[in-house]
PDB file of N, CA and C in Angstrom:
ATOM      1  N   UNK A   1     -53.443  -6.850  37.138  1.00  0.00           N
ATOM      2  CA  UNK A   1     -52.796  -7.422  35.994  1.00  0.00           C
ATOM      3  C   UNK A   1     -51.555  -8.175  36.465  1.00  0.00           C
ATOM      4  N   UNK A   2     -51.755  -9.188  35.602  1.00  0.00           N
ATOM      5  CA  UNK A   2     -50.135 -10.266  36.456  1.00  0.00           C
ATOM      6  C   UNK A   2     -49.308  -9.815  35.022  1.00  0.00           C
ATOM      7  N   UNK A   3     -47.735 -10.013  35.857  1.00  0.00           N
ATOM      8  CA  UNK A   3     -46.939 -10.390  34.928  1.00  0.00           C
ATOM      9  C   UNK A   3     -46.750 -11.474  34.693  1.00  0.00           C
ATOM     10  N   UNK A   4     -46.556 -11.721  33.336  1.00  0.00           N
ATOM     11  CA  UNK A   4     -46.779 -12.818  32.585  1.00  0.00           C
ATOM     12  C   UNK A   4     -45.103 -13.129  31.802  1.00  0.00           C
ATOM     13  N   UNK A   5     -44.622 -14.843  31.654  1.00  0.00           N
ATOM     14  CA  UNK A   5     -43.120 -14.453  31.410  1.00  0.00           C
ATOM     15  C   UNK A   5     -43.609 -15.068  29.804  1.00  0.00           C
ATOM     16  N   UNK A   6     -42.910 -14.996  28.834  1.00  0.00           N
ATOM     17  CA  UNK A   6     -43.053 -15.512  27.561  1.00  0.00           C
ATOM     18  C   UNK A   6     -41.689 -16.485  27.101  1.00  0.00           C
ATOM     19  N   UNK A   7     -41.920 -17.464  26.961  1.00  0.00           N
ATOM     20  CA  UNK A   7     -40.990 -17.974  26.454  1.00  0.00           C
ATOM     21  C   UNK A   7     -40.159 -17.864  25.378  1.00  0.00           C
ATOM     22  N   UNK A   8     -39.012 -18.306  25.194  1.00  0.00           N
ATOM     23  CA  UNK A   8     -38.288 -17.744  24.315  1.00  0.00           C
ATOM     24  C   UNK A   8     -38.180 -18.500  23.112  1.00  0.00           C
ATOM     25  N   UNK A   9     -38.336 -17.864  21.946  1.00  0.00           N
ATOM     26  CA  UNK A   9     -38.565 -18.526  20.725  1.00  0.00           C
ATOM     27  C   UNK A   9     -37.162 -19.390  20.505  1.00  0.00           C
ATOM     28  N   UNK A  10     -36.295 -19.091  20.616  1.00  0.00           N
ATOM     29  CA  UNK A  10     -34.857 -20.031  20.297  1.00  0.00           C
ATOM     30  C   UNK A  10     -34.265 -19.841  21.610  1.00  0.00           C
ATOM     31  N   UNK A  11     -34.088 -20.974  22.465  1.00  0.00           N
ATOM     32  CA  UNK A  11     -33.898 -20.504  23.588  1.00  0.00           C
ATOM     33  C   UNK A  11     -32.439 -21.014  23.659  1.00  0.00           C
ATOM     34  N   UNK A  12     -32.100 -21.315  22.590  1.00  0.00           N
ATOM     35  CA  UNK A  12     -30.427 -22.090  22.465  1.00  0.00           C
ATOM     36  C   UNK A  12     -29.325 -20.687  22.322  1.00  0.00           C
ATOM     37  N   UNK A  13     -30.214 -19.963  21.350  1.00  0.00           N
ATOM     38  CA  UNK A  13     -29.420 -18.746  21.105  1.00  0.00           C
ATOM     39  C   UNK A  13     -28.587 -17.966  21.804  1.00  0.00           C
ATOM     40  N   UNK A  14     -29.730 -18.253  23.412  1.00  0.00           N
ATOM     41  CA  UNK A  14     -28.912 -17.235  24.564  1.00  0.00           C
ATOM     42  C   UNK A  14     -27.702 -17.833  25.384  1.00  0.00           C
ATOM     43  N   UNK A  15     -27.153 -19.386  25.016  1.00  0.00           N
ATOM     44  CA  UNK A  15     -26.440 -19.536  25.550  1.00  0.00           C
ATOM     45  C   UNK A  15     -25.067 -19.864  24.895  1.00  0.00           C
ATOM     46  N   UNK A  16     -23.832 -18.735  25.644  1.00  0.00           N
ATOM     47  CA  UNK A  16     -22.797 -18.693  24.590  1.00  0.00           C
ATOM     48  C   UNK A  16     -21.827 -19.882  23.964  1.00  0.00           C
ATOM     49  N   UNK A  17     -22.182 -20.051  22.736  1.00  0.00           N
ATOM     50  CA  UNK A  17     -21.722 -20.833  21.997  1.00  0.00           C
ATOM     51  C   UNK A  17     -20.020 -21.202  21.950  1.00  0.00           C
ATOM     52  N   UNK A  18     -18.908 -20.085  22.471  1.00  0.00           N
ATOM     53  CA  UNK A  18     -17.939 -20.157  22.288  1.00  0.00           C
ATOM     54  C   UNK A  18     -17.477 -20.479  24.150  1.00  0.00           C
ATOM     55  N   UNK A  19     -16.065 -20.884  24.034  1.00  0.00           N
ATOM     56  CA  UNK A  19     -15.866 -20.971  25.616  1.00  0.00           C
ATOM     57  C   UNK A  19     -14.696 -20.427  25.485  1.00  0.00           C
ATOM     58  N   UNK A  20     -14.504 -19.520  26.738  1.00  0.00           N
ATOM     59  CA  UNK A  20     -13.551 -18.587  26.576  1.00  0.00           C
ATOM     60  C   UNK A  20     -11.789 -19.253  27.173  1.00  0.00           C
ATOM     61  N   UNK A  21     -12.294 -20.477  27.552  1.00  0.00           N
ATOM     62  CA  UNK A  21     -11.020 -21.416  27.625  1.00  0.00           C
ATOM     63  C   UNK A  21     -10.268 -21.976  26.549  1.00  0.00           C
ATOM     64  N   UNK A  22     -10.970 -22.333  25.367  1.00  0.00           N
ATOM     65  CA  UNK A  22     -10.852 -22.690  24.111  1.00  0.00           C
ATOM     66  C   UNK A  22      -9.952 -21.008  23.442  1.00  0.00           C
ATOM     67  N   UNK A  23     -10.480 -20.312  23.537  1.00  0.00           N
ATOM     68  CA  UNK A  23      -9.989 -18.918  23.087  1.00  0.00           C
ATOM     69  C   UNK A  23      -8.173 -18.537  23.250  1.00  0.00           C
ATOM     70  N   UNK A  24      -8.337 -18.629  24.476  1.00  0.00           N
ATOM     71  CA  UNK A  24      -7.254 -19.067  25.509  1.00  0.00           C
ATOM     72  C   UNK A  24      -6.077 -19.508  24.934  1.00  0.00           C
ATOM     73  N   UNK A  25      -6.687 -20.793  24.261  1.00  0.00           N
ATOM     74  CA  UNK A  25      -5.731 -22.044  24.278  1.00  0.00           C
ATOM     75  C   UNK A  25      -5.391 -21.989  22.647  1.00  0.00           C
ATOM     76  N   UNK A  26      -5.949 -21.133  22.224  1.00  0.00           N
ATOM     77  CA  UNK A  26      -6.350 -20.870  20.563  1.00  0.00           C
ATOM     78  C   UNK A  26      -4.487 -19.673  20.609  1.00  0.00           C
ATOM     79  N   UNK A  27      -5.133 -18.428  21.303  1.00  0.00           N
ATOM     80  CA  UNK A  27      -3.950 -17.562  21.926  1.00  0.00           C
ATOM     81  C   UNK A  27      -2.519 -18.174  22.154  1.00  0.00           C
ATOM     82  N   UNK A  28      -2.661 -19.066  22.617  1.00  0.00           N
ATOM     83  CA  UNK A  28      -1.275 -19.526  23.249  1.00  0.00           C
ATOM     84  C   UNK A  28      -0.646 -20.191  21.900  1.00  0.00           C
ATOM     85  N   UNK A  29      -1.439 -21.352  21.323  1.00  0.00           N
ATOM     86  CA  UNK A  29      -1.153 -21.772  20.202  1.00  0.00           C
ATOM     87  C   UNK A  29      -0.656 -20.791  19.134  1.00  0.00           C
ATOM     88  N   UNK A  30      -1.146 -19.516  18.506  1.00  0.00           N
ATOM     89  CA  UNK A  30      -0.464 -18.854  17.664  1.00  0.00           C
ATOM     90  C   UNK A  30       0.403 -18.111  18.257  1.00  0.00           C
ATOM     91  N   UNK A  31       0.398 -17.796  19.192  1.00  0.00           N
ATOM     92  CA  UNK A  31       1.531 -17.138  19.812  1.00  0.00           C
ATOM     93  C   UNK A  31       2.679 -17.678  19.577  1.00  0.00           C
ATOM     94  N   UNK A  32       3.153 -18.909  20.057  1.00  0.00           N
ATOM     95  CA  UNK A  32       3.895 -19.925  19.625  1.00  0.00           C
ATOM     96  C   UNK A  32       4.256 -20.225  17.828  1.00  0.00           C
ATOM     97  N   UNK A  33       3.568 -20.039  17.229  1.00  0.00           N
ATOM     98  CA  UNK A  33       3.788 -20.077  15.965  1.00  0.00           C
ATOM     99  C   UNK A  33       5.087 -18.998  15.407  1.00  0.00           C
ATOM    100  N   UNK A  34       5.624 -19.702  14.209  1.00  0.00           N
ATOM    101  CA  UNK A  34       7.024 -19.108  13.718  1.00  0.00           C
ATOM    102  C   UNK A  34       6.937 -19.809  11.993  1.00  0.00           C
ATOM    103  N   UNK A  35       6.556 -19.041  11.273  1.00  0.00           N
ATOM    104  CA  UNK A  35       7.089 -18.789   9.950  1.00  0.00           C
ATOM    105  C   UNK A  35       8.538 -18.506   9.328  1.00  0.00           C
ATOM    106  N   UNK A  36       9.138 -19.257   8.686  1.00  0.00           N
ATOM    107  CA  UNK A  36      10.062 -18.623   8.018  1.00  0.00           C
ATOM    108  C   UNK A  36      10.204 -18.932   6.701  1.00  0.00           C
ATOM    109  N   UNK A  37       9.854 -17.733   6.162  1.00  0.00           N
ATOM    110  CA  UNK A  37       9.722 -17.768   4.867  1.00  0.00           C
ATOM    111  C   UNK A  37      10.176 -16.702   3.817  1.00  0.00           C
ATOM    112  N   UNK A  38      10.897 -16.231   2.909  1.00  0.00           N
ATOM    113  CA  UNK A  38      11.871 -14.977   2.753  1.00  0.00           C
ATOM    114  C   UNK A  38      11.036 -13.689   2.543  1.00  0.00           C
ATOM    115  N   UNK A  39      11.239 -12.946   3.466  1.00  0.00           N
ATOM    116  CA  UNK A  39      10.352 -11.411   3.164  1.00  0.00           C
ATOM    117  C   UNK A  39       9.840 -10.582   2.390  1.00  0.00           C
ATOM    118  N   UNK A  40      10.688 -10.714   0.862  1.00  0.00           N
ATOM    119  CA  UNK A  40      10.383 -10.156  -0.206  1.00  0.00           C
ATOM    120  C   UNK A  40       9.871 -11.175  -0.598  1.00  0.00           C
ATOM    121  N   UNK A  41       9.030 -12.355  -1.127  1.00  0.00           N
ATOM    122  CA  UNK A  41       8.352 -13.144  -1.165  1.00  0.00           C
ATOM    123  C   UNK A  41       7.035 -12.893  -0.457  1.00  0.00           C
ATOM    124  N   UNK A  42       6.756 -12.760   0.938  1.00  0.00           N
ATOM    125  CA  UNK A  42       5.424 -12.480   1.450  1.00  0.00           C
ATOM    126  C   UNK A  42       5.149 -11.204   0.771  1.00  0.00           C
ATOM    127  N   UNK A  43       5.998 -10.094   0.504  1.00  0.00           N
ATOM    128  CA  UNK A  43       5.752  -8.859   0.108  1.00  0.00           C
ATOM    129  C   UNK A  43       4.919  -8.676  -1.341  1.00  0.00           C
ATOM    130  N   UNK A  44       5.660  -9.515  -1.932  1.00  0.00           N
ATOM    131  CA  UNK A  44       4.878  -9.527  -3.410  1.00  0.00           C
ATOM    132  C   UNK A  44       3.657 -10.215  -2.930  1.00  0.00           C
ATOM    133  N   UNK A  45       3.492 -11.506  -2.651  1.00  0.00           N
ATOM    134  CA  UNK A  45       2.247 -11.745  -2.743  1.00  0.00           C
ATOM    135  C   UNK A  45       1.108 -11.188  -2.241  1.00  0.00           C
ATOM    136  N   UNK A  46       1.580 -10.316  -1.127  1.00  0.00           N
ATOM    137  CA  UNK A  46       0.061  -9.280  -0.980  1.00  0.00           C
ATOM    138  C   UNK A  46       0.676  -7.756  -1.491  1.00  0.00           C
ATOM    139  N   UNK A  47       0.154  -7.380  -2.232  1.00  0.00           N
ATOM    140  CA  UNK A  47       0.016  -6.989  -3.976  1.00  0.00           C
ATOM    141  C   UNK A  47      -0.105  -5.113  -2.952  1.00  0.00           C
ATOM    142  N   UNK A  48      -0.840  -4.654  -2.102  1.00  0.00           N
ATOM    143  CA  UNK A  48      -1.103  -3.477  -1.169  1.00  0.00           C
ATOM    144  C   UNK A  48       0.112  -2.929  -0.800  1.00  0.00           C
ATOM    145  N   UNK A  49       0.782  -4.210   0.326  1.00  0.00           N
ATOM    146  CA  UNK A  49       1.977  -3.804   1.169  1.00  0.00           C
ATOM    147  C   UNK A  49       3.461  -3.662  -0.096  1.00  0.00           C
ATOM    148  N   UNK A  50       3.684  -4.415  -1.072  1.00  0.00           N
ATOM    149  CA  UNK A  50       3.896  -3.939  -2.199  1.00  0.00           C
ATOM    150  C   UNK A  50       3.965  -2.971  -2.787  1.00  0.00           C
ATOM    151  N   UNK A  51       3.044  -2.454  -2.858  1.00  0.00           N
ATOM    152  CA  UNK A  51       3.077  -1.021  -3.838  1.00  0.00           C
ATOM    153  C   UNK A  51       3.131   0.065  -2.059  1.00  0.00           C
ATOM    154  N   UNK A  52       2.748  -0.077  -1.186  1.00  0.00           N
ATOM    155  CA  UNK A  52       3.292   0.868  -0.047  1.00  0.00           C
ATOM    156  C   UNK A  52       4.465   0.685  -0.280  1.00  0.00           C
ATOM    157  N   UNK A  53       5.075  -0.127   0.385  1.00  0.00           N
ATOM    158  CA  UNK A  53       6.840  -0.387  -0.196  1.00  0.00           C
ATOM    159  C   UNK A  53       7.525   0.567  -1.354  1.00  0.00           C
ATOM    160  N   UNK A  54       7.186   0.137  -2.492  1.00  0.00           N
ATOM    161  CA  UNK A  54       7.791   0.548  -3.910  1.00  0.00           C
ATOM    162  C   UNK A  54       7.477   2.310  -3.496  1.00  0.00           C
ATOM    163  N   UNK A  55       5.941   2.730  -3.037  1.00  0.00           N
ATOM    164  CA  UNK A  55       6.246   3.924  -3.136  1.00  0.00           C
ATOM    165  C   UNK A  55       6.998   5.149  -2.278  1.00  0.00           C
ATOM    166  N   UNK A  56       7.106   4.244  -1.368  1.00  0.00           N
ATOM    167  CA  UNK A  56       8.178   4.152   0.085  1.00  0.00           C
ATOM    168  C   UNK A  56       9.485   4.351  -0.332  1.00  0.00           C
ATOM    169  N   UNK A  57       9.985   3.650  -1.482  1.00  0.00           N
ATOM    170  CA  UNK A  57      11.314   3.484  -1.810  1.00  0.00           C
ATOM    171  C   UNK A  57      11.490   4.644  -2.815  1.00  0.00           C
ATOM    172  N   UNK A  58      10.678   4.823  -3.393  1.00  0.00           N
ATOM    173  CA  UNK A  58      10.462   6.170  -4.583  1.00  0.00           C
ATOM    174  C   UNK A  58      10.758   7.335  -4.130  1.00  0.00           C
ATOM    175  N   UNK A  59      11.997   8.015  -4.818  1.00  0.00           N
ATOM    176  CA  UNK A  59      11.874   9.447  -3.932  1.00  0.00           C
ATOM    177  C   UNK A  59      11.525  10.369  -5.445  1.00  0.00           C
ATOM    178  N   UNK A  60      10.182  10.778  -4.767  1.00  0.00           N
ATOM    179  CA  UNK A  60       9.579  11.281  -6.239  1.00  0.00           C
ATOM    180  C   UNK A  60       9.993  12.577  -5.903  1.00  0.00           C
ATOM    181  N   UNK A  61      10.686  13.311  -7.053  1.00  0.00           N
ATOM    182  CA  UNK A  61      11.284  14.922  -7.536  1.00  0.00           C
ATOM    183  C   UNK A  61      10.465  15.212  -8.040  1.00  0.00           C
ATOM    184  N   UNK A  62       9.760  16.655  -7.369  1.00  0.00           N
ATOM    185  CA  UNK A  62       9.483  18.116  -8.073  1.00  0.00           C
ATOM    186  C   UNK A  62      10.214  18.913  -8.435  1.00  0.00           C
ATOM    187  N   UNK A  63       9.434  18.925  -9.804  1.00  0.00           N
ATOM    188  CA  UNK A  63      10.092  19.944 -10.800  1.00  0.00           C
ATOM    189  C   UNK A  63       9.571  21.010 -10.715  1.00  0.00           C
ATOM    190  N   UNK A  64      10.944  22.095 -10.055  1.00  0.00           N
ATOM    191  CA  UNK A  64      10.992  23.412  -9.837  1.00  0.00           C
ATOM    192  C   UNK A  64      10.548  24.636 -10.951  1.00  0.00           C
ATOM    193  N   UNK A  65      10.112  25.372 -10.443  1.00  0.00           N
ATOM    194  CA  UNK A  65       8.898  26.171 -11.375  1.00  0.00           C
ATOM    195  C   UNK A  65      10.122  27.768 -11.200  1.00  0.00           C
ATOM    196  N   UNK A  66      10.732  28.160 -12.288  1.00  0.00           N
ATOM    197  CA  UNK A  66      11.524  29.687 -12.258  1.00  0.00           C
ATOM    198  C   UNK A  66      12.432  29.068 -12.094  1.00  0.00           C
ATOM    199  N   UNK A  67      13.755  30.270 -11.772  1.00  0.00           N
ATOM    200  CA  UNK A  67      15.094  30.176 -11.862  1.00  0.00           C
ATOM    201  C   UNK A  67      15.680  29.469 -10.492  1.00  0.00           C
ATOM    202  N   UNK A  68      16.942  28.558 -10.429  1.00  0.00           N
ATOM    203  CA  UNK A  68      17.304  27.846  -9.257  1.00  0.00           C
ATOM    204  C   UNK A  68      18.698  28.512  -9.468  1.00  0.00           C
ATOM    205  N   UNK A  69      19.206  28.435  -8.382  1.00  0.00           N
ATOM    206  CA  UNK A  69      20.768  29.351  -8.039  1.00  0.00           C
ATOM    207  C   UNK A  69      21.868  27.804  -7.887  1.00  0.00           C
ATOM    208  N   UNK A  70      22.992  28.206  -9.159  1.00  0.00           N
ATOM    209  CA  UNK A  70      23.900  26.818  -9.454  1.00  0.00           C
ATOM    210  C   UNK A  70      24.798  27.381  -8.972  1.00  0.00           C
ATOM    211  N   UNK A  71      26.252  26.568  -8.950  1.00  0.00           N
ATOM    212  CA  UNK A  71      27.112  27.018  -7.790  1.00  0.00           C
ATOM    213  C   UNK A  71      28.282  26.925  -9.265  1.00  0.00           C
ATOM    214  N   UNK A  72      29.356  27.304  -8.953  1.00  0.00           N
ATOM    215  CA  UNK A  72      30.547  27.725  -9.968  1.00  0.00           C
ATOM    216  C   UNK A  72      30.772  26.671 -10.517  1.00  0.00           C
ATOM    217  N   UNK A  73      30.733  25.193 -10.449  1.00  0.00           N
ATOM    218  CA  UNK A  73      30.718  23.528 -10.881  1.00  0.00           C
ATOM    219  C   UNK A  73      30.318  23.645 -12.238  1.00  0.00           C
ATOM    220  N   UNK A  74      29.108  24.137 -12.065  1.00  0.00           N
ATOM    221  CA  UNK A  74      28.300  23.992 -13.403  1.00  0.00           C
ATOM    222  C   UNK A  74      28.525  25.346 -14.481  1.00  0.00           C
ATOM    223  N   UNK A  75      28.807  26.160 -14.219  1.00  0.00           N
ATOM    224  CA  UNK A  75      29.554  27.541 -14.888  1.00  0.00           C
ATOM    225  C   UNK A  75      30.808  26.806 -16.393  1.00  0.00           C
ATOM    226  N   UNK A  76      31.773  25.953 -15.526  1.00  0.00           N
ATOM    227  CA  UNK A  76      32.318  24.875 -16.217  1.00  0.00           C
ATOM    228  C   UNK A  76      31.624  24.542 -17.415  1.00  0.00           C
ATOM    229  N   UNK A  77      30.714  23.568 -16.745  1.00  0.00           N
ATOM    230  CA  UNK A  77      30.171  22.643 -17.807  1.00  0.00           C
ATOM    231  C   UNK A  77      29.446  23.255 -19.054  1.00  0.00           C
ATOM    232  N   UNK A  78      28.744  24.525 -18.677  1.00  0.00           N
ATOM    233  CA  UNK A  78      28.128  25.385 -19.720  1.00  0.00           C
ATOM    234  C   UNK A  78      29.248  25.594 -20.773  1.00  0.00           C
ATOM    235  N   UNK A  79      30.283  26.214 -20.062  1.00  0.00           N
ATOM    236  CA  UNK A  79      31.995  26.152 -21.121  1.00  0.00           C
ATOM    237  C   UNK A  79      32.272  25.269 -22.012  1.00  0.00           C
ATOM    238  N   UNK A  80      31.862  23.837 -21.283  1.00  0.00           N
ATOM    239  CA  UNK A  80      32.651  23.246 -22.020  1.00  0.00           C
ATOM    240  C   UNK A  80      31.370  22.819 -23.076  1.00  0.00           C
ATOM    241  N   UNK A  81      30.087  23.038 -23.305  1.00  0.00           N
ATOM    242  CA  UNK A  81      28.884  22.650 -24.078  1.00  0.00           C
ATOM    243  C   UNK A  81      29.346  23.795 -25.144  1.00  0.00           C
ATOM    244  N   UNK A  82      29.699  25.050 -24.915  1.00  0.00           N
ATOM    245  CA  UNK A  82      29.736  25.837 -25.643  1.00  0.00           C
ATOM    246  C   UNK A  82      31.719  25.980 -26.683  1.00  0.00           C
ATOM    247  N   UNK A  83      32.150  24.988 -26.012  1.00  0.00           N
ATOM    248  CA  UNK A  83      32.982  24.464 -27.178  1.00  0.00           C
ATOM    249  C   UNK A  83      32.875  23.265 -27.865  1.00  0.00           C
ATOM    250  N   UNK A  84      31.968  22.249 -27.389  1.00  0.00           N
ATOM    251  CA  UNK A  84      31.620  21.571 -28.029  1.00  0.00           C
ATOM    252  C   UNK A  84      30.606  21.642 -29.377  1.00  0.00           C
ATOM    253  N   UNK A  85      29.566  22.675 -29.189  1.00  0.00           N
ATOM    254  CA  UNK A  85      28.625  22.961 -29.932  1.00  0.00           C
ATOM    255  C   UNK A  85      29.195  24.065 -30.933  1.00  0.00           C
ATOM    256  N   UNK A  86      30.401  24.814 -30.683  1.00  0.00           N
ATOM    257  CA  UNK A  86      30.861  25.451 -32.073  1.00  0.00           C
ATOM    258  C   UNK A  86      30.156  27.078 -31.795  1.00  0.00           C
ATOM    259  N   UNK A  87      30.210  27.317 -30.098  1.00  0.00           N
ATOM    260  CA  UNK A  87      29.435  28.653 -30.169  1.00  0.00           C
ATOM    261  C   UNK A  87      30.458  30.148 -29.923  1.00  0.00           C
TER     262      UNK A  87
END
């Protein structure tokens, strides 16, 4: 039995379409690139990094479940609610 070779149905396919010099030169070009444009501006418009942000900036409080220990400051202030209110 011989081996037999088969030709290749698209024989364009196998040869790479991109050149890795072009790539290169693609690299260097954005590298070089410089935007300036004001930060909170790019921020809003992508709508994701935005709300990461906002919830970044959020310092979200839990509300404590039972009794919390107040310091003599506020002993005061109860005083003075309880002459205000007529008790």
């Amino acid at each position: 039995m011989q081996a037999r070779s088969v030709p290749l149905p698209f024989p364009a396919r196998t040869v790479p379409t991109r050149r890795f010099e072009i790539d290169e030169d693609l690299l260097k070009l954005f590298r070089s690139v410089e935007i300036n444009i004001v930060l909170l501006d790019a921020i809003k418009q992508i709508l994701k990094y935005a709300k990461f942000l906002k919830e970044l900036c959020m310092h979200k409080r839990k509300k404590l479940k039972g009794r919390v220990e107040m310091g003599g400051i506020v002993s005061a202030l109860t005083k003075h609610e309880d002459v205000i209110t007529g008790s």
